[in-house]
C-alpha atoms as a PDB file:
ATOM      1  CA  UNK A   1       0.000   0.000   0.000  1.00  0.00           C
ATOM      2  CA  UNK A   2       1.314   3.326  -0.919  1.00  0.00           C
ATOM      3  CA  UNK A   3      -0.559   6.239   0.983  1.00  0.00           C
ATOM      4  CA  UNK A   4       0.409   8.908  -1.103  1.00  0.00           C
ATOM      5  CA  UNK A   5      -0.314   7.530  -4.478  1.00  0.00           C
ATOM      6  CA  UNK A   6      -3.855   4.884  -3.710  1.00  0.00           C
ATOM      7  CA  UNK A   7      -6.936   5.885  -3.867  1.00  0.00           C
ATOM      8  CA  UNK A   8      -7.236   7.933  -0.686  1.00  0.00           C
ATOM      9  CA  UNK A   9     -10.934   5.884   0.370  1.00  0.00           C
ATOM     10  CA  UNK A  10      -8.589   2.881  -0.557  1.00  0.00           C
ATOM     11  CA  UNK A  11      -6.287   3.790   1.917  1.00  0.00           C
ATOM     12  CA  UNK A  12      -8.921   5.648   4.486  1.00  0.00           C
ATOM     13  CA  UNK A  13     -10.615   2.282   4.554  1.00  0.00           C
ATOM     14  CA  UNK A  14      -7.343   0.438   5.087  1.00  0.00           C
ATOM     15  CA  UNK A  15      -6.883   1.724   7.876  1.00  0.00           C
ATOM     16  CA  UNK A  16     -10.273   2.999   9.444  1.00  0.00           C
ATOM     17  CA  UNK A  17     -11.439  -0.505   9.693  1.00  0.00           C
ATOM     18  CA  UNK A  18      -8.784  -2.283  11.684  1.00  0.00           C
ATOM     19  CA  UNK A  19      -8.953   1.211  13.994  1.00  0.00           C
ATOM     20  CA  UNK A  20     -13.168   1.077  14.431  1.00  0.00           C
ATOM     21  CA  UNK A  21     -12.336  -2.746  15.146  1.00  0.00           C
ATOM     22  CA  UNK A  22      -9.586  -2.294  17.841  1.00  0.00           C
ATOM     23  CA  UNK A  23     -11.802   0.537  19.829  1.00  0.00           C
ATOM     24  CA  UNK A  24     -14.845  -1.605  19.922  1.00  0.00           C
ATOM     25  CA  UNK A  25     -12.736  -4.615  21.308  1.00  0.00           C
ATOM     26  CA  UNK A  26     -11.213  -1.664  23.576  1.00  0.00           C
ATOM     27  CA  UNK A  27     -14.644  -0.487  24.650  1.00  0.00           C
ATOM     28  CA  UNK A  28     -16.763  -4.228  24.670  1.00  0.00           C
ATOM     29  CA  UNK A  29     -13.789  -5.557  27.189  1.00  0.00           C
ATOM     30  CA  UNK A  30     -14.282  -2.638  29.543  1.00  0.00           C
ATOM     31  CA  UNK A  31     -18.062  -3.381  29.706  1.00  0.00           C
ATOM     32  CA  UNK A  32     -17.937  -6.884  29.820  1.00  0.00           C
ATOM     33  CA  UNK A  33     -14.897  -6.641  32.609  1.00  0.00           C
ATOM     34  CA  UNK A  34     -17.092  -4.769  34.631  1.00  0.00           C
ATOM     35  CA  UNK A  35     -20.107  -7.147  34.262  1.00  0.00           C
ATOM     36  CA  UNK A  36     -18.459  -9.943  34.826  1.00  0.00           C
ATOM     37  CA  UNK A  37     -16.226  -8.788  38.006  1.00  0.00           C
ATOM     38  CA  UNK A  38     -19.012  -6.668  39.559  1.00  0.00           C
ATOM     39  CA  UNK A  39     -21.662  -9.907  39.225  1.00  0.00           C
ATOM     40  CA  UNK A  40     -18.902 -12.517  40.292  1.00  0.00           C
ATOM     41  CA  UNK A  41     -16.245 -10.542  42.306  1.00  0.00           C
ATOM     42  CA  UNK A  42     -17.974  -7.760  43.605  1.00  0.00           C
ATOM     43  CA  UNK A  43     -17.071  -4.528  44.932  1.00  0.00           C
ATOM     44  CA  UNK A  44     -13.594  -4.811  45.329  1.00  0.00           C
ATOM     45  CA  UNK A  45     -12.923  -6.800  41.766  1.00  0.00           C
ATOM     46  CA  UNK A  46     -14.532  -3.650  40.274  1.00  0.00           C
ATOM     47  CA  UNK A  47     -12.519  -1.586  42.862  1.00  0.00           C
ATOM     48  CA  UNK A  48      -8.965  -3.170  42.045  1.00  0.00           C
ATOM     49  CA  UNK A  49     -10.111  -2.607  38.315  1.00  0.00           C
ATOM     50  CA  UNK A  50     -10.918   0.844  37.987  1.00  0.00           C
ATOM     51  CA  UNK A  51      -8.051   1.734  40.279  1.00  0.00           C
ATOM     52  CA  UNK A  52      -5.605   0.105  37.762  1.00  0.00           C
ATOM     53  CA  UNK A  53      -7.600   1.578  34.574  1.00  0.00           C
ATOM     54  CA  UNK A  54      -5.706   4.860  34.462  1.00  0.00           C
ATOM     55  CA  UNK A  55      -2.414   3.659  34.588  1.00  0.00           C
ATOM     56  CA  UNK A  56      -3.972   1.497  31.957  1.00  0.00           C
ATOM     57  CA  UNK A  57      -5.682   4.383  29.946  1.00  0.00           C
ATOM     58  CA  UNK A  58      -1.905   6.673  30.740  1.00  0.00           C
ATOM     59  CA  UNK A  59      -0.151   3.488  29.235  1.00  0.00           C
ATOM     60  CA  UNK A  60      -2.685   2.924  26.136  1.00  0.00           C
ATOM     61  CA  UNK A  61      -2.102   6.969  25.781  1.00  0.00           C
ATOM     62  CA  UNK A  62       1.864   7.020  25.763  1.00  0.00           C
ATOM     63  CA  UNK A  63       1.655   3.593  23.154  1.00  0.00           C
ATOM     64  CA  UNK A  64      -0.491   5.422  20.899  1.00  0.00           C
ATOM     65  CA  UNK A  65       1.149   8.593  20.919  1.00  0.00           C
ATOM     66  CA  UNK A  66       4.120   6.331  19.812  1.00  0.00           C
ATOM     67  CA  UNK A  67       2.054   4.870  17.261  1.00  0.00           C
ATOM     68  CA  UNK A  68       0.648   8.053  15.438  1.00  0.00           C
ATOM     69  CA  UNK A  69       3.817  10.051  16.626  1.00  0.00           C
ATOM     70  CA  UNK A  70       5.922   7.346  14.222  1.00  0.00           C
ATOM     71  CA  UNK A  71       3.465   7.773  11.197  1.00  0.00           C
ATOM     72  CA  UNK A  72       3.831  11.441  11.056  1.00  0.00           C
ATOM     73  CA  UNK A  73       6.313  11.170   8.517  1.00  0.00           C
ATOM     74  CA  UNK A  74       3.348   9.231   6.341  1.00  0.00           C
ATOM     75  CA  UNK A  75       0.873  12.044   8.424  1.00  0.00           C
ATOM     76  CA  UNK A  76       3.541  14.422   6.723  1.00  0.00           C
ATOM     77  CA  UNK A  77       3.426  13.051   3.089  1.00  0.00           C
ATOM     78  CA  UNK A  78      -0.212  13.267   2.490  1.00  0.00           C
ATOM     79  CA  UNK A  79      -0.938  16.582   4.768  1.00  0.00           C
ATOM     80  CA  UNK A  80      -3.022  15.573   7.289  1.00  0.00           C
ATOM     81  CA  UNK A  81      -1.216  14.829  10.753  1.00  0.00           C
ATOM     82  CA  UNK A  82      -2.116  18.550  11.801  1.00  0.00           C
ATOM     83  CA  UNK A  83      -5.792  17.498  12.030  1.00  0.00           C
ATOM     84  CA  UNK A  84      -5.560  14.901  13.777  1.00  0.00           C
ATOM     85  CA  UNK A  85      -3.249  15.366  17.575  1.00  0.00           C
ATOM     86  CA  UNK A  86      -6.425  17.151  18.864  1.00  0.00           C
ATOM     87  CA  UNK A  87      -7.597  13.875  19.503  1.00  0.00           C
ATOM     88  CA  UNK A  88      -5.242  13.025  22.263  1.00  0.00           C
ATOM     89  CA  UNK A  89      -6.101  16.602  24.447  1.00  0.00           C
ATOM     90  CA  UNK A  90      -9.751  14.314  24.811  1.00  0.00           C
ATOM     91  CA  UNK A  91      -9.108  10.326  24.726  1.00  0.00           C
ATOM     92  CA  UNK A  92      -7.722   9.952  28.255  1.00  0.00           C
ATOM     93  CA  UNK A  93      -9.945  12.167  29.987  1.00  0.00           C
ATOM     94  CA  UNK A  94     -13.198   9.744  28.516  1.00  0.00           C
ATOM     95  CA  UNK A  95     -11.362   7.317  29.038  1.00  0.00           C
ATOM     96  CA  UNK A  96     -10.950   8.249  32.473  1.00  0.00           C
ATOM     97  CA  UNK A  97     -14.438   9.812  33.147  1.00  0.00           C
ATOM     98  CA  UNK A  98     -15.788   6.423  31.299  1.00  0.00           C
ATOM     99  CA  UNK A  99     -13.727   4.905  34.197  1.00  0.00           C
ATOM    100  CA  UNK A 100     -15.477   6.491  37.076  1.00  0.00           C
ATOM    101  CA  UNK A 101     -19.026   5.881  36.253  1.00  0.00           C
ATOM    102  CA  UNK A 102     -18.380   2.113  36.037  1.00  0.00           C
ATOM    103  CA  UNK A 103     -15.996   2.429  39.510  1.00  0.00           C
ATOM    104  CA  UNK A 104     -19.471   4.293  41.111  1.00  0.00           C
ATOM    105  CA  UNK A 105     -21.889   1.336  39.519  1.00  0.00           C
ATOM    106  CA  UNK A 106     -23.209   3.814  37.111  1.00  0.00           C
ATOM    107  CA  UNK A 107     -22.933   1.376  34.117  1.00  0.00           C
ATOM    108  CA  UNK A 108     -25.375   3.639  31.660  1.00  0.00           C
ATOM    109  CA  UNK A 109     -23.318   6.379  31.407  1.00  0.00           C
ATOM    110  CA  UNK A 110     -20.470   4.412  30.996  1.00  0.00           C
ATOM    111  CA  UNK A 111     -21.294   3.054  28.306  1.00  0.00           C
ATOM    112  CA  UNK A 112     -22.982   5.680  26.278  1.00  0.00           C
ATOM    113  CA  UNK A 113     -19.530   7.374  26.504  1.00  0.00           C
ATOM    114  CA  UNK A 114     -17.887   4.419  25.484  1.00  0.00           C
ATOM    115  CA  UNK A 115     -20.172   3.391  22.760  1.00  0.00           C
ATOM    116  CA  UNK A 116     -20.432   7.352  21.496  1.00  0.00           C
ATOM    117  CA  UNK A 117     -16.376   7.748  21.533  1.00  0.00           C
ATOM    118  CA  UNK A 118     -15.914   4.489  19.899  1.00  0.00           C
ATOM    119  CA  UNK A 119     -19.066   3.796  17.105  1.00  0.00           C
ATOM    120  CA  UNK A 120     -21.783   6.321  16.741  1.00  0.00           C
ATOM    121  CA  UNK A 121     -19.566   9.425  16.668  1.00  0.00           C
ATOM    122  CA  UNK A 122     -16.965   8.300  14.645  1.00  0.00           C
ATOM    123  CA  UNK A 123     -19.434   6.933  11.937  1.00  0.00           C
ATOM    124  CA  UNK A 124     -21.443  10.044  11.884  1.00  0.00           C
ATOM    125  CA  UNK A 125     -18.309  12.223  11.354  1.00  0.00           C
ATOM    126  CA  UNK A 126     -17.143   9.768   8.767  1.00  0.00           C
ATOM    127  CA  UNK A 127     -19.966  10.131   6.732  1.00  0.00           C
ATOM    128  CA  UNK A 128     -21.132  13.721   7.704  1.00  0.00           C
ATOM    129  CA  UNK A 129     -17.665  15.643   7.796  1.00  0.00           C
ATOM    130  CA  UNK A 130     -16.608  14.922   4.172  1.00  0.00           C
ATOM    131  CA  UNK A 131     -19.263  17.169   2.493  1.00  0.00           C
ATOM    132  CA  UNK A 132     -18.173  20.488   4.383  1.00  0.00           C
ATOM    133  CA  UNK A 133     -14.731  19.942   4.183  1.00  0.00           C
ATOM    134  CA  UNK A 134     -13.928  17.134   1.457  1.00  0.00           C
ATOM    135  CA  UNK A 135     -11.094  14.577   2.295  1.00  0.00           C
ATOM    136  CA  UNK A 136     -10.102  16.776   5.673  1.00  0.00           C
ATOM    137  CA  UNK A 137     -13.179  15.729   7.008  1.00  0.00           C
ATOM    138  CA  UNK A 138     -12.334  12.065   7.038  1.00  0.00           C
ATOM    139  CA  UNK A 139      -9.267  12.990   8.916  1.00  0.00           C
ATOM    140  CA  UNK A 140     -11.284  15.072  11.267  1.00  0.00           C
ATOM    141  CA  UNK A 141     -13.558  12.832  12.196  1.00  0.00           C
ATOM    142  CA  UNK A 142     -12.582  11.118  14.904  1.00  0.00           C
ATOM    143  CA  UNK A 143     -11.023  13.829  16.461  1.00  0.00           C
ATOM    144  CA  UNK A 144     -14.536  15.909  16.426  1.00  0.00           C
ATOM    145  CA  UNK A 145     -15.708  12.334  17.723  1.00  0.00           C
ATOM    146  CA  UNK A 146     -13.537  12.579  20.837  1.00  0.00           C
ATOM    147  CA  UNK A 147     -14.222  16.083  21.422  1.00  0.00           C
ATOM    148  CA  UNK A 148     -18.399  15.724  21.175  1.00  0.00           C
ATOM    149  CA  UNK A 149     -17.857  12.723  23.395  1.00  0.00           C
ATOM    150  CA  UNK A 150     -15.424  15.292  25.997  1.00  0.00           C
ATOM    151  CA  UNK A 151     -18.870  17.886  26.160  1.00  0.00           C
ATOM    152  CA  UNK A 152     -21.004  15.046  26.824  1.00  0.00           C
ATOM    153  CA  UNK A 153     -18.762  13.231  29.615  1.00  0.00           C
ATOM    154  CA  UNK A 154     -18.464  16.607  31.238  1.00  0.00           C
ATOM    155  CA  UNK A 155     -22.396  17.483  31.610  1.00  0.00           C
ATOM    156  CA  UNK A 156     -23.350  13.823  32.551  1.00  0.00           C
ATOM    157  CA  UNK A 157     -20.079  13.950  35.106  1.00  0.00           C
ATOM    158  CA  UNK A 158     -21.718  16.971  36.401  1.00  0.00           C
ATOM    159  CA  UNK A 159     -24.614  16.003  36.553  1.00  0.00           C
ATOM    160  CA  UNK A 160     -24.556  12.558  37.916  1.00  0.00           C
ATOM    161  CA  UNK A 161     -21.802  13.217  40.313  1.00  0.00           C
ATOM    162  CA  UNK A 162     -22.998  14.110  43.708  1.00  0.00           C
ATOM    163  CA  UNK A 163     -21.995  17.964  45.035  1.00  0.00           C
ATOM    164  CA  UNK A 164     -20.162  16.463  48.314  1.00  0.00           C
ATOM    165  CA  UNK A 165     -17.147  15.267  45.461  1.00  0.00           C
ATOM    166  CA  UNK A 166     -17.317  18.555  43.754  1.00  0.00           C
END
């Protein structure tokens, strides 16, 4: 595969769909730990788990930094890597807030963050982002994705968080 010279919804698809793939297994195993621990485990299962999840998430972070950081010079060739490093000002902290709700049994919220950061969002920019801004709005999409899924975690953290944390 050449990146610069295919067919760029050759390549887009080349690599979107191993990406879309890897989140949802991402996002599925953090639901289905939690089920599984908190119904056969208990309290402290899902304790021990969420308090190991951000050095997990800070570890997943610093790996894909690595990643994307050593495809810049591919980011480079086809003009693009300056639309994307917004994402990583937003991943860890849904990660993170994601993190919480399950560690307070708050499963619903949880998930929708989970499932909105990983599937709906990122589909909807896919398909919506390319007519305003052409083949930019490919490359945008998933960090637009993390960012509507940032505004959401916020207002349902503040909201569902009680005022004596605060």
């Amino acid at each position: 595969m050449n990146v610069t010279k295919d067919k760029i919804s050759s390549v887009f698809f080349q690599y979107t769909i191993p990406s879309v793939l890897g989140m949802l297994a991402i996002s599925s195993a953090s639901i289905v730990d939690g089920f599984f621990v908190g119904n056969y485990v208990g309290a402290s299962g899902l304790t021990a788990i969420n308090i190991s999840l951000p050095i997990f998430s800070l570890l997943f972070g610093l790996s894909l930094m690595l990643a994307i950081g050593s495809s810049a010079v591919s980011g480079k060739l086809i003009g693009f890597a300056a639309l994307v490093w917004p994402v990583f000002l937003f991943n860890g902290t849904n990660l993170t807030i994601s993190a919480y709700f399950t560690a307070i049994h708050k499963p619903i919220p949880s998930a929708t963050i989970a499932i909105l950061r990983s599937l709906i969002l990122p589909i909807f920019f896919i398909f919506t982002l390319p007519l305003f801004f052409g083949t930019d709005g490919i490359f945008l999409a998933i960090p637009m994705a993390e960012l509507f899924t940032f505004m959401i975690a916020i207002f349902l953290f503040k909201k569902m968080t009680p005022q004596k944390m605060m």
